[in-house]
Structure formats: C-alpha cells, structure tokens
Protein backbone atom coordinates (compact mmCIF):
# COMPACT_ATOMS: atom_id res chain seq x y z
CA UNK A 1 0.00 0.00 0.00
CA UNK A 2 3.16 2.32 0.98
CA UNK A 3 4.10 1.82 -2.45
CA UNK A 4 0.87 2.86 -4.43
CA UNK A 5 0.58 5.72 -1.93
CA UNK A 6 3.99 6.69 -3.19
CA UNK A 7 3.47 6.28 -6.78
CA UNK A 8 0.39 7.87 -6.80
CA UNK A 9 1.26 11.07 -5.02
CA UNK A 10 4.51 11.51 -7.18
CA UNK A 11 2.06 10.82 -10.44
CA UNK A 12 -0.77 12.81 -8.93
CA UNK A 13 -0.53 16.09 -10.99
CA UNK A 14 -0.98 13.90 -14.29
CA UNK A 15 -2.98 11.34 -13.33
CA UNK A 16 -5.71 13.94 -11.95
CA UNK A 17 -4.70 16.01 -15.98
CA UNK A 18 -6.72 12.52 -17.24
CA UNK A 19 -11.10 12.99 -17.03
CA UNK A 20 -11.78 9.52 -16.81
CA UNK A 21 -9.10 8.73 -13.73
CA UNK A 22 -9.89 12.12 -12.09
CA UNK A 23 -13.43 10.38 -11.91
CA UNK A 24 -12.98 7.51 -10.34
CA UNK A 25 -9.70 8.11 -8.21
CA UNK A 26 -11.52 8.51 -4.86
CA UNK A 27 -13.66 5.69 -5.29
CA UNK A 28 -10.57 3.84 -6.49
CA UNK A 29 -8.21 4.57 -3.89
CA UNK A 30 -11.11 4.64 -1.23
CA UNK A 31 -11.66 0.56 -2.20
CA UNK A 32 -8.06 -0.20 -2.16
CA UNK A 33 -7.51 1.52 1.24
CA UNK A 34 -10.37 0.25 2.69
CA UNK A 35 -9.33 -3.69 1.55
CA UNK A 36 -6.16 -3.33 2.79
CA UNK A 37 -7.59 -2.24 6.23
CA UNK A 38 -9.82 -4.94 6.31
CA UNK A 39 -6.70 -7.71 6.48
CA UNK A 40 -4.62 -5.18 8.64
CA UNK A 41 -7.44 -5.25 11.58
CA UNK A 42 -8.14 -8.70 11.16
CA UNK A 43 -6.07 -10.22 13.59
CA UNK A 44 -6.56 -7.46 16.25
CA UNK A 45 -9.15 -6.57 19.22
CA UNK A 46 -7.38 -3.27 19.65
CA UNK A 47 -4.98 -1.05 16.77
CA UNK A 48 -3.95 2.10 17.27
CA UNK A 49 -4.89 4.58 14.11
CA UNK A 50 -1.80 5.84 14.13
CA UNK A 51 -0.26 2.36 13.26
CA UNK A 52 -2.95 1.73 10.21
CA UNK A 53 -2.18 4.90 8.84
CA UNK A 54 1.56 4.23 8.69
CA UNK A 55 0.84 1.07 7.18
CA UNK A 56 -1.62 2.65 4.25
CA UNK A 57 0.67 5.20 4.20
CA UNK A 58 -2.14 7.98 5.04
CA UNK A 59 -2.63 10.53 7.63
CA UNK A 60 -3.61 9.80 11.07
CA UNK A 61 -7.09 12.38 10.28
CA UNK A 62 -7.86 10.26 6.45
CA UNK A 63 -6.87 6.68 8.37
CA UNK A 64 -9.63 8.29 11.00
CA UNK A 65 -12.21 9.03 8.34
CA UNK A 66 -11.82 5.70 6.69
CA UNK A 67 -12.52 3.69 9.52
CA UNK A 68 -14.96 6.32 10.41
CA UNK A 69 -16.81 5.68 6.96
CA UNK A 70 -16.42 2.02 7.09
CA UNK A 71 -18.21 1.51 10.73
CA UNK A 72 -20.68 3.92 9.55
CA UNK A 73 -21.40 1.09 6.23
CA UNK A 74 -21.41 -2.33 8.68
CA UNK A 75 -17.63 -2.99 6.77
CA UNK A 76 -16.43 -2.73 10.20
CA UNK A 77 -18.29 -3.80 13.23
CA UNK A 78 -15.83 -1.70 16.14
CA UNK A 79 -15.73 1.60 17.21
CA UNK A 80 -12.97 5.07 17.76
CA UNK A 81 -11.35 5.64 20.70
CA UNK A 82 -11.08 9.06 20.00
CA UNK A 83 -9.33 10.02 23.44
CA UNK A 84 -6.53 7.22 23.07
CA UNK A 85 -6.95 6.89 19.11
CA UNK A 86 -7.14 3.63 18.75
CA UNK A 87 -10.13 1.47 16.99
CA UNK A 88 -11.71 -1.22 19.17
CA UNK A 89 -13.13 -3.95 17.09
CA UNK A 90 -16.64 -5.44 18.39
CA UNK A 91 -16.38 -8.89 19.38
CA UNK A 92 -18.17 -11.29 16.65
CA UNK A 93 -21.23 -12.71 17.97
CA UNK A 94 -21.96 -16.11 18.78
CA UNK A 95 -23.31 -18.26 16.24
CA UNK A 96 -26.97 -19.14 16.65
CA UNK A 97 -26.39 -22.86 17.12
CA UNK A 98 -24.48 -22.46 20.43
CA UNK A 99 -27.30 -19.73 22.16
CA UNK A 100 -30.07 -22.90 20.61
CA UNK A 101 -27.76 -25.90 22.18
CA UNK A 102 -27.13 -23.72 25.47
CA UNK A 103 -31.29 -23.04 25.76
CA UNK A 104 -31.77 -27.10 24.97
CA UNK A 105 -28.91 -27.66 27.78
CA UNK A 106 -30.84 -25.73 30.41
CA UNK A 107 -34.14 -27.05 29.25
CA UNK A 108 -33.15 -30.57 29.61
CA UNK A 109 -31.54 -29.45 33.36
CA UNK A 110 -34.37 -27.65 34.33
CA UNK A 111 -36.01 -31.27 33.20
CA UNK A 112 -34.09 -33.57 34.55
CA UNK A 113 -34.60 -31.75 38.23
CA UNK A 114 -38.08 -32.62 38.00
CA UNK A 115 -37.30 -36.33 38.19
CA UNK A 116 -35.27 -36.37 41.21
C-alpha cells in the first residue's frame, strides 16, 4: 500500500490532468484503502490509528475518516477511541447454534430436576 501511496502522489498532478481517472480516483483509492484495512485489523481486538495509517501510508485524520466511513457502512463492526486513538473492534457474535444448544442444555436441566 506504501508503495501505491507513493506512486500515486509523485504521479498525482498527471494522473488527476486525465477525465476519466480524475473520476474515479476517490472511489478507487477509497476501495483499495479500505481492503487493505480490512486484512490489517483482522487479527486485532485493539490497533492504534496511528499504526494503520503508517501502514496505508495515510494521515492519522484520512486513516480516522476511513474507519470512520467504514463503521458507519457495517464494513467494520468496532468503534474510535477518539481520546486514546485507537479502533476497538466489536467482538463477533456467537453463532446461533451455540445460544439454541445452550437453551436445549438448560431445558433438559431444568427437566431432569423434575425427576429427582
């Protein structure tokens, strides 16, 4: 990501001289930025902003608004720790089978009480 952020700000003045990529640039480069941060938070409960936006090679305030953007469309289920700056991922719900096998579990406690 470093180095299309590179390439693309030492291109920038032409590529933007071109209608068609002046177009679609932001929706271009928001995409790309926002699939890289999707495998850079993956492994993490906590990242600081700062951190993603040395890795996309952004500022701390457009790594902010991208992550602000992409909570805001369900891409990313977390939210901004504005005070410490760091984005705190939500923790992925359970899958329905385990809250349906944990109700049958109780049910067939709460039965098997009666015969005792």
């Amino acid at each position: 990501m470093k180095k299309f952020e590179r390439i693309f700000q030492e291109n920038k003045e032409s590529l933007m001289r071109d209608q068609f990529i002046q177009e679609h640039i932001i929706d271009l480069l928001k995409n790309f930025r926002t699939k890289i941060l999707l495998i850079l938070i993956k492994p993490y409960n906590k990242i600081k902003i700062s951190f993603v936006g040395q890795e996309l090679g952004i500022s701390e305030e457009e790594t902010e608004n991208l992550i602000v953007s992409c909570i805001l469309d369900k891409v990313i289920a977390g939210k901004i720790d504005q005070l410490n700056k760091v984005l705190i991922m939500n923790p992925k719900p359970e899958p329905q089978i385990y809250k349906a096998m944990e109700l049958l579990s109780d049910r067939i406690h709460n039965l098997s009480l009666c015969f005792e």
